[in-house]
Protein backbone atom coordinates (compact mmCIF):
# COMPACT_ATOMS: atom_id res chain seq x y z
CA UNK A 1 37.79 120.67 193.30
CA UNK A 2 39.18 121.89 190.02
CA UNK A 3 37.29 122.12 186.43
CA UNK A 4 40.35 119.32 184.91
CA UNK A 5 39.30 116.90 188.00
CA UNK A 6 36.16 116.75 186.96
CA UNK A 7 34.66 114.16 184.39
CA UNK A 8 34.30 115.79 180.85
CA UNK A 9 30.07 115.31 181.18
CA UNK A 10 30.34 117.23 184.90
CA UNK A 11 32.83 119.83 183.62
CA UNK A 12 30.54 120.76 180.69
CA UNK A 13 27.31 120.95 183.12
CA UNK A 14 29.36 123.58 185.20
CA UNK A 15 30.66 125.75 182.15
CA UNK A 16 27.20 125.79 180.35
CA UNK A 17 25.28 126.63 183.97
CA UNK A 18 28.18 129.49 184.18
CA UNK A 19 27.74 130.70 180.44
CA UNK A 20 24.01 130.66 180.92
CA UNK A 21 23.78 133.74 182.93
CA UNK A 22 23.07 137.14 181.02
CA UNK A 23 25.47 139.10 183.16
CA UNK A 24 28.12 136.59 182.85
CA UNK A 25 27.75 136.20 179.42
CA UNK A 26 28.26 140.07 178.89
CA UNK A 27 31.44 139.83 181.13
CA UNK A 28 32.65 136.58 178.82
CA UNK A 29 31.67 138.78 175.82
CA UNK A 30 33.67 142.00 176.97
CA UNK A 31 36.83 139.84 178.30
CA UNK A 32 36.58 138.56 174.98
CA UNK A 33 36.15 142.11 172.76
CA UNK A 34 38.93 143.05 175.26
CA UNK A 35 41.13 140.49 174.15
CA UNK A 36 43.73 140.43 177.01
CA UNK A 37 42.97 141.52 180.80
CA UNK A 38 40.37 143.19 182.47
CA UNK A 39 40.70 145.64 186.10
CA UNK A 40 37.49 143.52 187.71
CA UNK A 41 36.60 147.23 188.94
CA UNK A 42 35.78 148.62 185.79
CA UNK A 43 34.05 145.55 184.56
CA UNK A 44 31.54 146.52 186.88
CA UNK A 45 31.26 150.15 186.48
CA UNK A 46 30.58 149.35 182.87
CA UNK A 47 27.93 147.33 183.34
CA UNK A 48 26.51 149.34 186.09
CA UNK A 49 26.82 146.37 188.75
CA UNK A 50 27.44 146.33 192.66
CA UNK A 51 30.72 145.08 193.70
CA UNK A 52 29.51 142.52 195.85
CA UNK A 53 27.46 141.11 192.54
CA UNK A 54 30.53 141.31 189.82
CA UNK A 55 32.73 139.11 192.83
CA UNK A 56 29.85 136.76 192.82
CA UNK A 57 30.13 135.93 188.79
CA UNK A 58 33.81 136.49 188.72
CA UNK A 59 33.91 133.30 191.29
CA UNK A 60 31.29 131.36 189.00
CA UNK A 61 33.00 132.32 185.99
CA UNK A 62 36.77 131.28 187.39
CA UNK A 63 35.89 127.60 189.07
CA UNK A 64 33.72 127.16 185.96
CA UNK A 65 37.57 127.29 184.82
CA UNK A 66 36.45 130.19 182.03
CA UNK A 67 38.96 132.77 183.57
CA UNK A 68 41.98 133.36 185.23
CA UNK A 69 42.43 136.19 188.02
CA UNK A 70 45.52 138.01 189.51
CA UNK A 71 45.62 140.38 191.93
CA UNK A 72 47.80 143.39 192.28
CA UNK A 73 47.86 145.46 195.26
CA UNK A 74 44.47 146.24 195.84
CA UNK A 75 43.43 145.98 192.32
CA UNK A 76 41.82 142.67 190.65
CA UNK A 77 42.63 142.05 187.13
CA UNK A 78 40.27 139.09 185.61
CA UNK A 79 41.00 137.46 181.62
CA UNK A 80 39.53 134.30 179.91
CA UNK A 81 41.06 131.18 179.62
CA UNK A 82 40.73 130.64 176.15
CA UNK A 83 41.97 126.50 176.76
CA UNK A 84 39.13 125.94 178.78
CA UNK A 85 36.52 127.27 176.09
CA UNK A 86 38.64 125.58 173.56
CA UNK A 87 38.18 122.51 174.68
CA UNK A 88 34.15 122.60 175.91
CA UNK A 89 32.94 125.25 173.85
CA UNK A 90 35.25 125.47 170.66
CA UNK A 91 34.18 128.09 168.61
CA UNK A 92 31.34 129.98 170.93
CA UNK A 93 33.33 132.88 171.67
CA UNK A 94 33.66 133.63 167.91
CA UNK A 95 29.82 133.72 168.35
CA UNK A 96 30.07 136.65 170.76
């Protein structure tokens, strides 16, 4: 099940329960600084995680519906979806 098939009160429960992780917020805050895409890779060699750990956020993060990810050969290329924290969370990633 998608974030949009969700009830507005059960969407925003997911988002905030994805947001409230310190490691996931640093990833939302350096997709953010970033402003475009990210190699998923180097996400985590920046902030010194395992690989196994930065697939385990970038899952909560995307069916939160906070990011988008495309894949490119081997490589894994993550970026925010700036709609979804429009609409639940207008203005928090100016707080970043």
């Amino acid at each position: 099940m998608t974030i949009e098939q969700l009830s507005d009160d059960e969407s925003r429960v997911i988002i905030l329960k994805a947001v409230a992780d310190p490691m996931r917020l640093k990833i939302v805050r350096m997709l953010y600084k970033h402003r475009g895409e990210m190699n998923c890779g180097e996400i985590g060699e920046q902030l010194n995680i395992q690989k196994s750990t930065v697939s385990y956020h970038f899952r909560t993060l995307r069916e939160a519906g906070l990011t988008t990810t495309r894949k490119s050969g081997p490589n894994k290329y993550v970026e925010l979806r700036l709609s979804t924290f429009d609409t639940y969370l207008p203005g928090f990633l100016n707080t970043l």
